[in-house]
Protein backbone atom coordinates (compact mmCIF):
# COMPACT_ATOMS: atom_id res chain seq x y z
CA UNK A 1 88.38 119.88 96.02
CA UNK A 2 91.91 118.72 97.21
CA UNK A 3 93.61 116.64 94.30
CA UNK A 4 96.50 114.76 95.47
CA UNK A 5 99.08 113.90 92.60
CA UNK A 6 101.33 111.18 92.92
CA UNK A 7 104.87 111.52 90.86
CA UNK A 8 106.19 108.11 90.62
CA UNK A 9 109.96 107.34 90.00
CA UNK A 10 111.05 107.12 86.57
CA UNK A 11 111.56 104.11 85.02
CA UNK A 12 114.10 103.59 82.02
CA UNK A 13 112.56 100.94 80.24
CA UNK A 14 113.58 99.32 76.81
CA UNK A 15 110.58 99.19 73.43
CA UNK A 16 109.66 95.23 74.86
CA UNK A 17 109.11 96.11 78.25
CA UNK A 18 106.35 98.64 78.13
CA UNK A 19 103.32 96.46 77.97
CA UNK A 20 104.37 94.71 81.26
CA UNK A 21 105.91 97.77 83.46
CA UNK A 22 102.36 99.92 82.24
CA UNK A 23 99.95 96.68 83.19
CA UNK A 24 102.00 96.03 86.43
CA UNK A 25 101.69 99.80 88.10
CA UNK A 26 98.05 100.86 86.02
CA UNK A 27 96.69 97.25 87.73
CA UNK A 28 98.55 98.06 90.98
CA UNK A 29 96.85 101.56 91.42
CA UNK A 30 93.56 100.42 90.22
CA UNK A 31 93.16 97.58 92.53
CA UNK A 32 94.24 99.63 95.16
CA UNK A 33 91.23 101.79 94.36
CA UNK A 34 88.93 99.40 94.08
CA UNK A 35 85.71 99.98 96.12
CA UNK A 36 83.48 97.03 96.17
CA UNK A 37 83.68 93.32 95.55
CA UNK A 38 86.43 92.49 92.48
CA UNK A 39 87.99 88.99 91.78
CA UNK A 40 91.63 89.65 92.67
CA UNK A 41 93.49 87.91 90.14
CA UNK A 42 97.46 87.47 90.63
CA UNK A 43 99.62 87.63 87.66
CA UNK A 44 102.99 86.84 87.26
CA UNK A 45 105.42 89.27 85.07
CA UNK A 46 106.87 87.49 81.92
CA UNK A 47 110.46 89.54 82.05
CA UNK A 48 110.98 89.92 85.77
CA UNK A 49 110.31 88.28 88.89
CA UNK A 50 107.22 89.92 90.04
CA UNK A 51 103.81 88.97 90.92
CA UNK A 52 101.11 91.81 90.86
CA UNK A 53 97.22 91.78 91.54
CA UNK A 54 94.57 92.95 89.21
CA UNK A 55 90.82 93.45 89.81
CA UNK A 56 89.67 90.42 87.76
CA UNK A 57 87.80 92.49 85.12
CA UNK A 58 87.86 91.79 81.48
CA UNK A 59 86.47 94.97 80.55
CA UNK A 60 89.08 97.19 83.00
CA UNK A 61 91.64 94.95 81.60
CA UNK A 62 90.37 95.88 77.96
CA UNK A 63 90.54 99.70 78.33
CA UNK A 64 94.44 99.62 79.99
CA UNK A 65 95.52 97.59 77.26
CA UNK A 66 93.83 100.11 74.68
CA UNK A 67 95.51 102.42 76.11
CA UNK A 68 98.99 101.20 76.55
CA UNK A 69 98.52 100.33 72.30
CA UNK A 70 98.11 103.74 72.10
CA UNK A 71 101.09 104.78 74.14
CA UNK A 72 103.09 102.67 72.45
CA UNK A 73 102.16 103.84 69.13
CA UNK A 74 103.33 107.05 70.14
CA UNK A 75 106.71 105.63 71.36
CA UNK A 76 106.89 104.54 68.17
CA UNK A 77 106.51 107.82 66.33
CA UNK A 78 109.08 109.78 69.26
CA UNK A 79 111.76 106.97 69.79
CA UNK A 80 114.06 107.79 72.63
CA UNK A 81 111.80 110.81 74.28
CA UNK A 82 110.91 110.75 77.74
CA UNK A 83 107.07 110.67 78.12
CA UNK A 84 104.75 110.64 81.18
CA UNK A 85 101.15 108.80 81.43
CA UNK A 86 98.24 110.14 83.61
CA UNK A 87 95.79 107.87 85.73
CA UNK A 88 93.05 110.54 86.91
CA UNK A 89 90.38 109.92 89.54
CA UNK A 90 87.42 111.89 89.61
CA UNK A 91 84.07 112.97 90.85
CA UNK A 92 81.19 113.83 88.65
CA UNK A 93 79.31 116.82 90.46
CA UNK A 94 76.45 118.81 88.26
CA UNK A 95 77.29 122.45 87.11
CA UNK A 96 74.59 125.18 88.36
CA UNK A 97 72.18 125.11 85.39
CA UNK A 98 72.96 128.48 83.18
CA UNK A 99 71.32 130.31 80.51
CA UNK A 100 73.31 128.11 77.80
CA UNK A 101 74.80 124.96 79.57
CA UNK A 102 72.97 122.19 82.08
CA UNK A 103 76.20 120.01 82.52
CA UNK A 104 77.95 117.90 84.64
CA UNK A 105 81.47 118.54 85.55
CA UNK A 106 84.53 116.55 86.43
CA UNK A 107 86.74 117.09 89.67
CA UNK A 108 89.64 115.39 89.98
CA UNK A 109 90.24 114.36 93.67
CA UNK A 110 93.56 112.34 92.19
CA UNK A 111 95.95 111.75 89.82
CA UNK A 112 98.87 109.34 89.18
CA UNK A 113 102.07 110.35 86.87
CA UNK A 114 103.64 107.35 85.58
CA UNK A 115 106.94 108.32 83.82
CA UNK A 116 108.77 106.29 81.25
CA UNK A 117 112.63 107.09 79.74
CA UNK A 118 112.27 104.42 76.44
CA UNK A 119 115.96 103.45 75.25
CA UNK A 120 117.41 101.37 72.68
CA UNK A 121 119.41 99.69 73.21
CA UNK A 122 122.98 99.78 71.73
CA UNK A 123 124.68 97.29 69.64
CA UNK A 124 127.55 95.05 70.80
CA UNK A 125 130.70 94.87 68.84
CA UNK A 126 133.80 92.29 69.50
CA UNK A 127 136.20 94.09 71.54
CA UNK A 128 140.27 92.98 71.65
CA UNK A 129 142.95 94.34 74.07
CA UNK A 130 146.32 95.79 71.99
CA UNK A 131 148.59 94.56 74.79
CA UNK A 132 147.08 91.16 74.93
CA UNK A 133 145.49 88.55 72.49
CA UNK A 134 142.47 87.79 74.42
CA UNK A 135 139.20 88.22 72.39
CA UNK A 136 136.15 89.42 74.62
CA UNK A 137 133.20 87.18 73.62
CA UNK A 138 130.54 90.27 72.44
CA UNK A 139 127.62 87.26 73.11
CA UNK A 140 129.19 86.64 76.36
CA UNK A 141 129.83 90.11 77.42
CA UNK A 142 126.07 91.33 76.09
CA UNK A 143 124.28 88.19 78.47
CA UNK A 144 125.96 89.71 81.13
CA UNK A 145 124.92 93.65 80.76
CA UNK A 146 121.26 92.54 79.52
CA UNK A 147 120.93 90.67 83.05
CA UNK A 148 122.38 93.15 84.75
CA UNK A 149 120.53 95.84 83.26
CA UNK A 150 117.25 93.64 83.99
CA UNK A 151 118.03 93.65 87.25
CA UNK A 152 118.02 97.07 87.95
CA UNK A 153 115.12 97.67 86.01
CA UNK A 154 113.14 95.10 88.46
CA UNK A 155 114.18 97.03 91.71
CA UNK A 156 113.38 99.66 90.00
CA UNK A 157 110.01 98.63 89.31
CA UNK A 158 109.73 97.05 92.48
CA UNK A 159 110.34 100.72 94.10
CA UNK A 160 107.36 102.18 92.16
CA UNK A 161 104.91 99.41 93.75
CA UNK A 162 106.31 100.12 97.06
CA UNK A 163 105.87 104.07 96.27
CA UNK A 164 102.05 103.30 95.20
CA UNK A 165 101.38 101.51 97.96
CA UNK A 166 103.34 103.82 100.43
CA UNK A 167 100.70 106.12 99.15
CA UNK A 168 97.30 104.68 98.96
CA UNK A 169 98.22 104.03 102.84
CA UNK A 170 99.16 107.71 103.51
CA UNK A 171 96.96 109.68 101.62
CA UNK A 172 93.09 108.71 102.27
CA UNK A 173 91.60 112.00 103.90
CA UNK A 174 90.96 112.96 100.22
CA UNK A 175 89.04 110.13 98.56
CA UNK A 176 85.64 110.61 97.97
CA UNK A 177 82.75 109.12 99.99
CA UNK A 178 81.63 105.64 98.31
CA UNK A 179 78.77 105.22 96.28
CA UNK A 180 76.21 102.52 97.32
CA UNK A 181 76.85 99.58 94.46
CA UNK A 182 79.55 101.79 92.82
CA UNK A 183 82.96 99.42 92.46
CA UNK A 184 85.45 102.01 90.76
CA UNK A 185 85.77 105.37 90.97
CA UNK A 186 85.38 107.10 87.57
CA UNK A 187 88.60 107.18 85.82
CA UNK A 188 90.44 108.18 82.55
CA UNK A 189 94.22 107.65 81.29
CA UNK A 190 95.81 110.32 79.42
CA UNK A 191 98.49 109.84 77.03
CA UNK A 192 100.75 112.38 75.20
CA UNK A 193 99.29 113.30 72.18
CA UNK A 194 100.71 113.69 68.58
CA UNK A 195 102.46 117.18 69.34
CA UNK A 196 105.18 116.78 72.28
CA UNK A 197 104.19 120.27 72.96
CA UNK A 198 100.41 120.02 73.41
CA UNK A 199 100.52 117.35 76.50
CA UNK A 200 100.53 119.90 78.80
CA UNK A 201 97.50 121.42 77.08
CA UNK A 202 95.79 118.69 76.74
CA UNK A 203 96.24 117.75 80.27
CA UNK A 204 94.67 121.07 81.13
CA UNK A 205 92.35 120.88 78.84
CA UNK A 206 90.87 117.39 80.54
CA UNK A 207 90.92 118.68 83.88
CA UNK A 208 88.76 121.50 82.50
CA UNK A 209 86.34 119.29 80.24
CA UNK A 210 82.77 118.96 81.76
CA UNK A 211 81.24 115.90 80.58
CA UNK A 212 79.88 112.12 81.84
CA UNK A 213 82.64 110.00 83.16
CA UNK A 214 83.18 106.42 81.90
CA UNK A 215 81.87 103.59 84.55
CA UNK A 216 82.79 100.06 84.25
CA UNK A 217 80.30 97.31 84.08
């Protein structure tokens, strides 16, 4: 089966903004998967000036924001580290029937990359010129950065949207033919893991885990 992975820009994003940037693109890309009838709900971002749609179900809405606790746990433990999140879509297709195993097996058909640069960021100290007695206001002069930095963080955003929707138009030769009844396609979100090292491994080890996939109510 053809998966089609989706690298989205990076987004440098400070410890307060996760929650929002994660719900925004996870809702985005969900939605735009959506299959049958959902309650398209529009919310409006706290810390910037965008409005984004979500499917209007508690219980989708429940597992993202288990799942962005858990990323954010791990910020916690690897403060300033790069890190990448995984939306997967799959199909579940039954394994021929062996001497030892009568399983099911997942094949991805897609899979989104979010990736998040988490700063801190730096303290402001008073600043004064040697050749002149004006004092630079270190209140002042961090109001200014902070909106400026916000700023570019929101087109930045705003460019990831555009990317996701860019291509959910593009790429549809791929997605699987609909279920009768079914409203999402089965989905998990991978985080890193403890070890920085075994991501990768445990990325590989998903794609090769056979198993029933998790549908929403």
């Amino acid at each position: 089966m053809n998966c089609e992975v989706c690298q989205l820009k990076e987004l440098e994003v400070e410890h307060f903004e996760i929650r929002e940037v994660l719900r925004c693109i996870l809702h985005t890309i969900v939605f735009h998967r959506a299959l049958g009838l959902v309650r398209p709900k529009d919310v409006d971002l706290e810390l910037f000036e965008i409005t984004y749609v979500q499917c209007g179900d508690v219980e989708l809405e429940k597992k993202i924001d288990e799942k962005i606790d858990h990323f954010i746990s791990w910020v916690e433990k690897h403060p300033n580290k790069k890190s990448q999140i995984c939306l997967s879509f799959y199909e579940v297709k039954s394994k021929q029937p062996s001497w030892f195993t009568n399983k099911t097996e997942r094949l991805y058909w897609e899979q989104w990359y979010i990736n998040l640069n988490v700063t801190q960021h730096p303290k402001h100290h008073s600043s004064k010129s040697h050749h002149t007695k004006l004092v630079v206001d270190p209140g002042e002069r961090a109001t200014e950065e902070r909106s400026s930095r916000r700023a570019m963080v929101e087109a930045s955003l705003r460019e990831v949207l555009f990317q996701i929707i860019k291509f959910v138009n593009e790429k549809k030769d791929h997605v699987p033919p609909i279920s009768e009844g079914v409203i999402y396609f089965p989905y998990e979100i991978t985080i890193p893991s403890s070890s920085d090292s075994a991501f990768g491994m445990d990325m590989i080890k998903r794609m090769l885990h056979s198993g029933h996939p998790t549908m929403l109510s």
